[in-house]
N, C-alpha and C. Protein backbone atom coordinates (compact mmCIF):
# COMPACT_ATOMS: atom_id res chain seq x y z
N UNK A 1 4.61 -15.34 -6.72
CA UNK A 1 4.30 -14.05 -6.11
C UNK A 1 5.34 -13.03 -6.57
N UNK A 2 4.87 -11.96 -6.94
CA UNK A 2 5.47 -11.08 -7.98
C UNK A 2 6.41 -10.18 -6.48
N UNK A 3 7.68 -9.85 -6.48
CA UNK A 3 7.86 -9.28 -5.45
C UNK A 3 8.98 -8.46 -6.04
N UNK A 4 8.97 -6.79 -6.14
CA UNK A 4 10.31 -5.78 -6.69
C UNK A 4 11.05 -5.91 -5.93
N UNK A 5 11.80 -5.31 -5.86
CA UNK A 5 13.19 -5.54 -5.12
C UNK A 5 13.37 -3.93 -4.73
N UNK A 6 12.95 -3.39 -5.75
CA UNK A 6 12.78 -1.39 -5.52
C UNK A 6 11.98 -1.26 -4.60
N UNK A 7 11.31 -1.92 -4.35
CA UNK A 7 10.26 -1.04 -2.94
C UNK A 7 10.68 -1.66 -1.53
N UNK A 8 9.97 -1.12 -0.68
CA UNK A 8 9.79 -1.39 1.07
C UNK A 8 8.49 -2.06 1.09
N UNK A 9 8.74 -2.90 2.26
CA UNK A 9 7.36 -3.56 2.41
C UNK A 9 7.30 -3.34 3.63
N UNK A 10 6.16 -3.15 4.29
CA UNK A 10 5.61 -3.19 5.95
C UNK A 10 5.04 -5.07 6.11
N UNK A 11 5.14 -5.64 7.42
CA UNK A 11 4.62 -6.56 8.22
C UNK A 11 2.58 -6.57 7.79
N UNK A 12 2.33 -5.45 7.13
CA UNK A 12 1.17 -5.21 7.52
C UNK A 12 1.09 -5.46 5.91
N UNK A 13 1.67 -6.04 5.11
CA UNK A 13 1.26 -5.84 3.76
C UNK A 13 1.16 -5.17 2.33
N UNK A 14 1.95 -3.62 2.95
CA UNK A 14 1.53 -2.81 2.08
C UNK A 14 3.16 -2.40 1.83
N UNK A 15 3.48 -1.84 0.35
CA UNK A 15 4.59 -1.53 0.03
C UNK A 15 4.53 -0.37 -0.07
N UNK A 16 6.26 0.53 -0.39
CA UNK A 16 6.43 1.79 -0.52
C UNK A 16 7.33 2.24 -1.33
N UNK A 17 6.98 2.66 -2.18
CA UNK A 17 8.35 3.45 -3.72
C UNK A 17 8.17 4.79 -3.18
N UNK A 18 9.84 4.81 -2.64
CA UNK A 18 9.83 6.16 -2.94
C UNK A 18 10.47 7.07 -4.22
N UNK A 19 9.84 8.24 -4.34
CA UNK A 19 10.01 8.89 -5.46
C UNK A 19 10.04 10.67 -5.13
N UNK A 20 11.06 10.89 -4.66
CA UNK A 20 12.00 11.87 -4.12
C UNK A 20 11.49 12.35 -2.68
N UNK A 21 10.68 13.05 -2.55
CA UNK A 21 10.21 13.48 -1.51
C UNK A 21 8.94 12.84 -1.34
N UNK A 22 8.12 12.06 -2.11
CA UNK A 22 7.07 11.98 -1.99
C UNK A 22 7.32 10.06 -2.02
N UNK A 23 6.12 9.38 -1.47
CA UNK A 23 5.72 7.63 -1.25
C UNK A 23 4.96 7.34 -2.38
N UNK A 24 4.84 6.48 -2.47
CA UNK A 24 3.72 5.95 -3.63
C UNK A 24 3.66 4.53 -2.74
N UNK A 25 2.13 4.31 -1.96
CA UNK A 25 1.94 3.17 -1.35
C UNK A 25 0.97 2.18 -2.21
N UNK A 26 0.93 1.21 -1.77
CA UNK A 26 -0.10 -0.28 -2.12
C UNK A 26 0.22 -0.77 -1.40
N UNK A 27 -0.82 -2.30 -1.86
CA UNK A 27 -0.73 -3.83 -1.32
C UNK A 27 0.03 -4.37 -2.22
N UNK A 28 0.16 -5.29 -1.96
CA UNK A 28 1.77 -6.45 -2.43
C UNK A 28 0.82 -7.68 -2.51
N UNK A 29 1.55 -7.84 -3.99
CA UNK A 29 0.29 -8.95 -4.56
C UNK A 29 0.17 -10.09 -3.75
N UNK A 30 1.00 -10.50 -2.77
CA UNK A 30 0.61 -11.45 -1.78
C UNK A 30 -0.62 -10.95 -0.70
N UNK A 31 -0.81 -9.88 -0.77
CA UNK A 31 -2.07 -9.32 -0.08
C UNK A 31 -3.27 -9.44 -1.02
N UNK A 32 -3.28 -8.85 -2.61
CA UNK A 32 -4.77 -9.07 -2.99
C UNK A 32 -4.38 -10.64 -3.14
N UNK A 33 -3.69 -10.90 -3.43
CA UNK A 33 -4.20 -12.89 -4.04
C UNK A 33 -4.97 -13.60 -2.50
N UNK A 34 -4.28 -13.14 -1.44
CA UNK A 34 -5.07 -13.26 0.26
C UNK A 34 -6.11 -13.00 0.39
N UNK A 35 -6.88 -11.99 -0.36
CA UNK A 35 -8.02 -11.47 -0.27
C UNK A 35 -8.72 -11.73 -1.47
N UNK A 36 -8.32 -12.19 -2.62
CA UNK A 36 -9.47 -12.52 -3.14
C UNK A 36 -10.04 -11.01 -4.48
N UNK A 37 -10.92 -11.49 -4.82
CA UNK A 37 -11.51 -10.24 -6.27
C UNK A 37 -11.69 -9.06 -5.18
N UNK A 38 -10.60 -8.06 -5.27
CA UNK A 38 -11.35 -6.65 -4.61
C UNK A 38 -12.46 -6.42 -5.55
N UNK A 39 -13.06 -5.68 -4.48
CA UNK A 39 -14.69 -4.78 -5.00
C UNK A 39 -14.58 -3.61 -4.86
N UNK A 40 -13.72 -3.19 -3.47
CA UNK A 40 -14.44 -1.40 -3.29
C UNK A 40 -12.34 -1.17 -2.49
N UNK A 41 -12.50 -0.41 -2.47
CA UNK A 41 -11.34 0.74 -1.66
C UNK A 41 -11.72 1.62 -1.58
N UNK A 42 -11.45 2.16 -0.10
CA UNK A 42 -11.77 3.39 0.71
C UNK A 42 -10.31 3.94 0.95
N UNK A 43 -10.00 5.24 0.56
CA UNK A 43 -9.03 6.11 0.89
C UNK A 43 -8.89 7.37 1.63
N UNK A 44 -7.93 7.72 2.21
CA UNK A 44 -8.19 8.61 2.63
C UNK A 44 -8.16 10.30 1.96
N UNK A 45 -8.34 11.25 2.18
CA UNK A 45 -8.91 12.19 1.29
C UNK A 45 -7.40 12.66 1.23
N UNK A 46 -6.98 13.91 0.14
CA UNK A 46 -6.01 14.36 -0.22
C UNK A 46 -5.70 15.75 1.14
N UNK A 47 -4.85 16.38 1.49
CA UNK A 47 -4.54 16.58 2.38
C UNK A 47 -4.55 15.91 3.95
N UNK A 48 -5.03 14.81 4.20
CA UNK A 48 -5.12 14.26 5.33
C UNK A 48 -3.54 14.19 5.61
N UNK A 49 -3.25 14.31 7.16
CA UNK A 49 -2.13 14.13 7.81
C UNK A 49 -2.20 12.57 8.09
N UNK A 50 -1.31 11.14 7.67
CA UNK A 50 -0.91 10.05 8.44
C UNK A 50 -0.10 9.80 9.38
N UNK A 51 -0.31 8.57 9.90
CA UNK A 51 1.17 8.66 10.65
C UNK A 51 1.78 7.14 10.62
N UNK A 52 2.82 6.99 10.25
CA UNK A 52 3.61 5.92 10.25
C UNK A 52 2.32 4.07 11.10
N UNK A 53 2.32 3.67 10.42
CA UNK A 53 1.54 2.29 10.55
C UNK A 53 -0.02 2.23 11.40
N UNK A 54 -0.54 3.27 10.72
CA UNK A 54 -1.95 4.19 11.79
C UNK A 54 -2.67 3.48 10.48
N UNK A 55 -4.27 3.39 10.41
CA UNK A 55 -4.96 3.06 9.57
C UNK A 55 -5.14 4.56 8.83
N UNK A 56 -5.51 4.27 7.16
CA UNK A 56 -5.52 4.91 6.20
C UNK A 56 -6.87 4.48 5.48
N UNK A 57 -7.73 3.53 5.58
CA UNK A 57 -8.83 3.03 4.43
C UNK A 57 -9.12 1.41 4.95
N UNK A 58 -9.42 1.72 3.90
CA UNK A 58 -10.26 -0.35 4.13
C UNK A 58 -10.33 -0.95 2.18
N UNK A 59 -9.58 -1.83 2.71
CA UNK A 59 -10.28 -2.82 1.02
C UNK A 59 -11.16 -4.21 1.04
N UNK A 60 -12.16 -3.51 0.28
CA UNK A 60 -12.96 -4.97 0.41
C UNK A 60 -13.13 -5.74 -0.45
N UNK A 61 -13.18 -7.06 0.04
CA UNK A 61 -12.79 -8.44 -1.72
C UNK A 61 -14.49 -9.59 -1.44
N UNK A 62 -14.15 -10.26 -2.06
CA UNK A 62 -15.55 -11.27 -2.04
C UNK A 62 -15.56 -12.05 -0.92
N UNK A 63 -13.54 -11.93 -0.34
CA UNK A 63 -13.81 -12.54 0.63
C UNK A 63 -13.56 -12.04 2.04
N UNK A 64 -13.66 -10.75 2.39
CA UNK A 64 -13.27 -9.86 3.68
C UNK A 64 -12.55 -8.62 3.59
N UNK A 65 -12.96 -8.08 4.53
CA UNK A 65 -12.95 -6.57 4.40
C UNK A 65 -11.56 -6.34 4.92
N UNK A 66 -10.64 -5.88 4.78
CA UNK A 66 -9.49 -5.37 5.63
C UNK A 66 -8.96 -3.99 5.77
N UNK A 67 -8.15 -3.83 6.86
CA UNK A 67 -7.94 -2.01 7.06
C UNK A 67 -6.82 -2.19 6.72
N UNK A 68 -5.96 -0.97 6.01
CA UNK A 68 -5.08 -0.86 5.13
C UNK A 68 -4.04 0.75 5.92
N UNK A 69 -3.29 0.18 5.89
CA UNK A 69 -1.87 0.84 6.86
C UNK A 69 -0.74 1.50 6.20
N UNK A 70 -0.60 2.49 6.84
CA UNK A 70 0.57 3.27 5.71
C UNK A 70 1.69 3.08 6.46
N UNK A 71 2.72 2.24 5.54
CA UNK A 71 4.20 2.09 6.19
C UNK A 71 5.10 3.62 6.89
N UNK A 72 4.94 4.87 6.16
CA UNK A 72 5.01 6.02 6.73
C UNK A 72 3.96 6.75 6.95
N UNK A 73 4.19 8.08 7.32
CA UNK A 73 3.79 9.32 7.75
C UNK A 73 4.11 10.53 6.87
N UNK A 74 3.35 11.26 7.23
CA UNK A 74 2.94 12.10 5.48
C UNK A 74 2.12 12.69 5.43
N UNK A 75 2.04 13.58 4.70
CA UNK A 75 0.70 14.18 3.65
C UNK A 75 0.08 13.66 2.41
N UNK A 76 -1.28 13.31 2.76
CA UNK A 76 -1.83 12.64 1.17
C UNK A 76 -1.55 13.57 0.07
N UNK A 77 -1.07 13.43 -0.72
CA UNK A 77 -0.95 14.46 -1.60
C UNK A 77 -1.51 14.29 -3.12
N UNK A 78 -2.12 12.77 -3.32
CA UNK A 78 -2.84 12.57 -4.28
C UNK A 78 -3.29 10.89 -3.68
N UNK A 79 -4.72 10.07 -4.40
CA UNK A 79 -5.59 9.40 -4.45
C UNK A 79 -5.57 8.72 -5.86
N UNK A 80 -5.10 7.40 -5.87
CA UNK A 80 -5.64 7.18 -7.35
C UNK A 80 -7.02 6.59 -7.62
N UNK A 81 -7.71 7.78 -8.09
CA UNK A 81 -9.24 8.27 -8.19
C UNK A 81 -9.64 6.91 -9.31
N UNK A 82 -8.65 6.20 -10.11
CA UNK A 82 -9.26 5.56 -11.03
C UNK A 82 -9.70 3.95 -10.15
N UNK A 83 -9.46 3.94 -8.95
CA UNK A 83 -9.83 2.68 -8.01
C UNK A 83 -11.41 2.80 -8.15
N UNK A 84 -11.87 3.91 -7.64
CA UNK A 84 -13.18 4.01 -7.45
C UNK A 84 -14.12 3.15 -8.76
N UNK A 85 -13.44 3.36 -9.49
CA UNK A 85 -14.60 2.72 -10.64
C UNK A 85 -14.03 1.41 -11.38
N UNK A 86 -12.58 1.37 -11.13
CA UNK A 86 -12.04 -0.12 -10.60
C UNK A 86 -11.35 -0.70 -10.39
N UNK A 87 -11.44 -1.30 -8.68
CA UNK A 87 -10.90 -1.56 -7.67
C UNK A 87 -9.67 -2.87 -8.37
N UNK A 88 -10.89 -3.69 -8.81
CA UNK A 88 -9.71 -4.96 -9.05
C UNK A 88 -8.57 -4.63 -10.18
N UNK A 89 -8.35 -3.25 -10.45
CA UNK A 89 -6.80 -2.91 -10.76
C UNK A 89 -5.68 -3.35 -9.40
N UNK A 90 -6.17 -3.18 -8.46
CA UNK A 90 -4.82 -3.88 -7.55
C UNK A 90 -4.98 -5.81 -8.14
N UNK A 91 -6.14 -6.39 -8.04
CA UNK A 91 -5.74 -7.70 -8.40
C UNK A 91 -4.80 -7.46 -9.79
N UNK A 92 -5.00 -7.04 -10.37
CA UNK A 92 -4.24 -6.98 -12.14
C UNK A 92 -2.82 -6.75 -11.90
N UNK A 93 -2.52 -5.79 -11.18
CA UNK A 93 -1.07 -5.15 -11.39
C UNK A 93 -1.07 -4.19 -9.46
N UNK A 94 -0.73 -4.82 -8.89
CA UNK A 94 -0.85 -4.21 -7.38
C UNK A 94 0.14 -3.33 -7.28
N UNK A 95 1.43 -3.56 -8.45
CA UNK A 95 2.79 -2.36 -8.24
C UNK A 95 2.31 -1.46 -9.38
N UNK A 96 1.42 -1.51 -9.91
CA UNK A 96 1.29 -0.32 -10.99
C UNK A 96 0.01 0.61 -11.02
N UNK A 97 -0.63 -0.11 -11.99
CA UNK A 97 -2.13 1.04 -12.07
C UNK A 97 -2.42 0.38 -10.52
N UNK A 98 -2.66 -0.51 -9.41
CA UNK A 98 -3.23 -0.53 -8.38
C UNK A 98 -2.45 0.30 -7.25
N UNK A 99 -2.40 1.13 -7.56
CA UNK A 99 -1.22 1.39 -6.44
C UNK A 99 -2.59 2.85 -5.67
N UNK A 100 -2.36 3.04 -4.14
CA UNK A 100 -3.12 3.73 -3.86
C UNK A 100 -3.12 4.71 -3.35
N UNK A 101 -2.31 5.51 -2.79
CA UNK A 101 -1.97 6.82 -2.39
C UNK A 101 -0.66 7.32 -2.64
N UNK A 102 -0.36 8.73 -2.91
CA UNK A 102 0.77 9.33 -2.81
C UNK A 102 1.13 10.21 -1.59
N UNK A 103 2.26 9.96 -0.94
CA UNK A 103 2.29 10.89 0.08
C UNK A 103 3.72 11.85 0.23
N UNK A 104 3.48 13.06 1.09
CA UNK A 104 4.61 13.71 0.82
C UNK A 104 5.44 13.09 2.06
N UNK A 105 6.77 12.71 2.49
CA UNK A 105 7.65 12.15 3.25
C UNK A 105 7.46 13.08 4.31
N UNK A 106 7.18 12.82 5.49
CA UNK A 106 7.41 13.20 6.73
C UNK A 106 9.17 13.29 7.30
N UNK A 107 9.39 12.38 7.38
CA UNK A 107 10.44 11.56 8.37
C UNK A 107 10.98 10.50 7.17
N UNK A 108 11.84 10.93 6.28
CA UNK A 108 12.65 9.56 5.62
C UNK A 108 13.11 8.60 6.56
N UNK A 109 13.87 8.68 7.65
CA UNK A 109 14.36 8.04 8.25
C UNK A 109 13.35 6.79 9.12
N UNK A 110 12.00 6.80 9.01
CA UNK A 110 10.72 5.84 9.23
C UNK A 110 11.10 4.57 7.84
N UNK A 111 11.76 5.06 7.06
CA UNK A 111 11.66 3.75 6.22
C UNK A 111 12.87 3.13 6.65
N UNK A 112 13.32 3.05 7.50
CA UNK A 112 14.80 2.21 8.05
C UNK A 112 13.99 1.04 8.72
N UNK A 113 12.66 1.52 9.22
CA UNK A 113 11.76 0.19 9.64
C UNK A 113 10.92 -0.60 8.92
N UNK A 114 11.17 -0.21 7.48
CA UNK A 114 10.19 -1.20 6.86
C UNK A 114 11.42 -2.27 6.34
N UNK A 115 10.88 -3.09 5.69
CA UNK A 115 11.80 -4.48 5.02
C UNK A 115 12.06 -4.59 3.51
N UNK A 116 13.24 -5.11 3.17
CA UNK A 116 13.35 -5.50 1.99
C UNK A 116 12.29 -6.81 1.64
N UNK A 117 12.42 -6.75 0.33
CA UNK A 117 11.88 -7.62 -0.74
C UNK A 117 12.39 -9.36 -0.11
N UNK A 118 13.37 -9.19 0.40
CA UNK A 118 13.69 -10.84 0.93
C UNK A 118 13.30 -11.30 1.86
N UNK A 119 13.68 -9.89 3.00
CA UNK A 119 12.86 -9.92 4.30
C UNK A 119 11.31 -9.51 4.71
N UNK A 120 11.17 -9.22 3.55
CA UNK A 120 9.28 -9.52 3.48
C UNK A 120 8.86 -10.89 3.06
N UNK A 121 9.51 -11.41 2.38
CA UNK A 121 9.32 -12.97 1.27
C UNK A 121 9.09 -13.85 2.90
N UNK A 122 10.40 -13.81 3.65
CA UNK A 122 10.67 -14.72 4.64
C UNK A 122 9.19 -14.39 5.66
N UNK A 123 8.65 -13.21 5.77
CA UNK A 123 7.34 -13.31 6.58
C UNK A 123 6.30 -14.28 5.84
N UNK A 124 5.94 -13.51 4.42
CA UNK A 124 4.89 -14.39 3.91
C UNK A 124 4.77 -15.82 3.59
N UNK A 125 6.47 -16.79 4.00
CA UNK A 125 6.71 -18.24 4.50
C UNK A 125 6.08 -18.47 5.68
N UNK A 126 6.41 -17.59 5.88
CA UNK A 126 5.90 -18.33 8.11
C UNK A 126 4.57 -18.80 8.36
């Protein structure tokens, strides 16, 4: 299981690079390999307001649908539009071309609650 050491991970699966003021979120390849061949992702639209671990979308695989959580709070400020036509870029590369929203930082200080790369590893043991 491919795991950076540069990003944040949430309990809920999904990681976070930040890149100055703004997030760059996904799933963490221990989430698509859990789920199986994605098919579809639903996002949320560009200006939408989030809020720290609130639902954001849904991804669906061959084998179940799941709702998808943003470790912060933010402004969408971009969509990567190339999911729509194909999804199983998160199976391929979940820290790169799969990656699925950009957001502008609310509250930096919300990522003091997400986890490192070790202390995410030790959840996906349990």
């Amino acid at each position: 299981m491919a795991l950076p050491e540069n990003l944040l991970y949430s309990k809920e699966h999904e990681w976070l690079r930040i890149e100055g003021e703004h997030g760059v979120i996904g799933i963490t390849d221990y989430a698509q390999n859990s789920l199986g061949d994605i098919v579809y992702v639903e996002l949320p639209k560009v200006g939408k307001q989030i809020s720290q671990f609130g639902g954001i979308g849904v991804v669906e695989s061959v084998k179940a649908v799941s709702d998808l959580f943003t470790p912060v709070s933010g402004e969408v400020v971009e969509v990567n539009a190339a999911l729509e036509g194909d999804p199983a870029a998160v199976n391929r590369d979940p820290y790169g071309e799969g990656w699925f929203l950009k957001v502008k930082l609310k509250d930096s200080n919300e990522t003091k609650s997400l986890l490192s790369a070790s202390a995410y590893e030790k959840i996906t043991q349990e």
